[in-house]
Protein backbone atom coordinates (compact mmCIF):
# COMPACT_ATOMS: atom_id res chain seq x y z
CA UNK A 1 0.00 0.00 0.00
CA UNK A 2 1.37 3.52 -1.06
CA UNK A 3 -0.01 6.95 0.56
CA UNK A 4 -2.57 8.52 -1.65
CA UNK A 5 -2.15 12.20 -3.42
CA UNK A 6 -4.12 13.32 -1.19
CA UNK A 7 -2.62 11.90 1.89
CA UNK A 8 1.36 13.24 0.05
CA UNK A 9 0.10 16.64 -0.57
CA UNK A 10 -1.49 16.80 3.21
CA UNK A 11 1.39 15.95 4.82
CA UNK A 12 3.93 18.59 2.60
CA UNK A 13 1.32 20.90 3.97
CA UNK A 14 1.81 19.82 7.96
CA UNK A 15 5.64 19.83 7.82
CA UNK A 16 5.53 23.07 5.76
CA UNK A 17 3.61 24.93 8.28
CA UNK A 18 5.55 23.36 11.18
CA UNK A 19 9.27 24.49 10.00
CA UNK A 20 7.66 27.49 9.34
CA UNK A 21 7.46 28.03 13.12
CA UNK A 22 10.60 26.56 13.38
CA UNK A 23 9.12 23.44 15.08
CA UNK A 24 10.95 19.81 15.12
CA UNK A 25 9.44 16.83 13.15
CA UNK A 26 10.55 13.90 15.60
CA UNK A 27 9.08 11.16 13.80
CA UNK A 28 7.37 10.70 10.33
CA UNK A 29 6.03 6.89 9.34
CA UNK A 30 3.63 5.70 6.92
CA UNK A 31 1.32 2.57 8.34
CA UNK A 32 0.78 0.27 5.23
CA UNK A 33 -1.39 -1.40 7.26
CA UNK A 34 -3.83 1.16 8.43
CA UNK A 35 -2.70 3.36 5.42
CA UNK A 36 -1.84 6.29 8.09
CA UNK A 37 1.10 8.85 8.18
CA UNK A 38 1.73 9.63 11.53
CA UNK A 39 4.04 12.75 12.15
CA UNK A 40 4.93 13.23 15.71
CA UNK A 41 6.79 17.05 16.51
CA UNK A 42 8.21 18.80 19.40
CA UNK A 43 5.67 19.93 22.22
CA UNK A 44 4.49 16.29 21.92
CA UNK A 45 2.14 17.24 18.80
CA UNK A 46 0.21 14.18 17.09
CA UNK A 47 -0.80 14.51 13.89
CA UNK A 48 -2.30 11.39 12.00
CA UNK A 49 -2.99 12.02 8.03
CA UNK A 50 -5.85 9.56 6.52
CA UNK A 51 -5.70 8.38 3.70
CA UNK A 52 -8.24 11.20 2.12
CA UNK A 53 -5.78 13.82 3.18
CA UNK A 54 -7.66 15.01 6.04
């Protein structure tokens, strides 16, 4: 399983807007199981990208 468009162009988005504010990206995985991206930053910020990009 491969992240969707969607799910690609969401994430560019969330790590775009976090080095903006100069802000850490600790950990960034894909779950070909679930189909997930999971991007964990500093100030223990969760941020979980379905596949639709939401």
């Amino acid at each position: 399983m491969l992240p969707t468009t969607e799910q690609a162009l969401a994430c560019v988005r969330v790590c775009q807007m976090r080095s903006n504010l100069y802000k850490d990206i600790r950990l960034f995985r894909f779950d070909d199981k679930t189909g997930e991206v999971y991007i964990l930053s500093v100030d223990e910020l969760q941020i979980i990208v379905y596949p639709n990009g939401e």
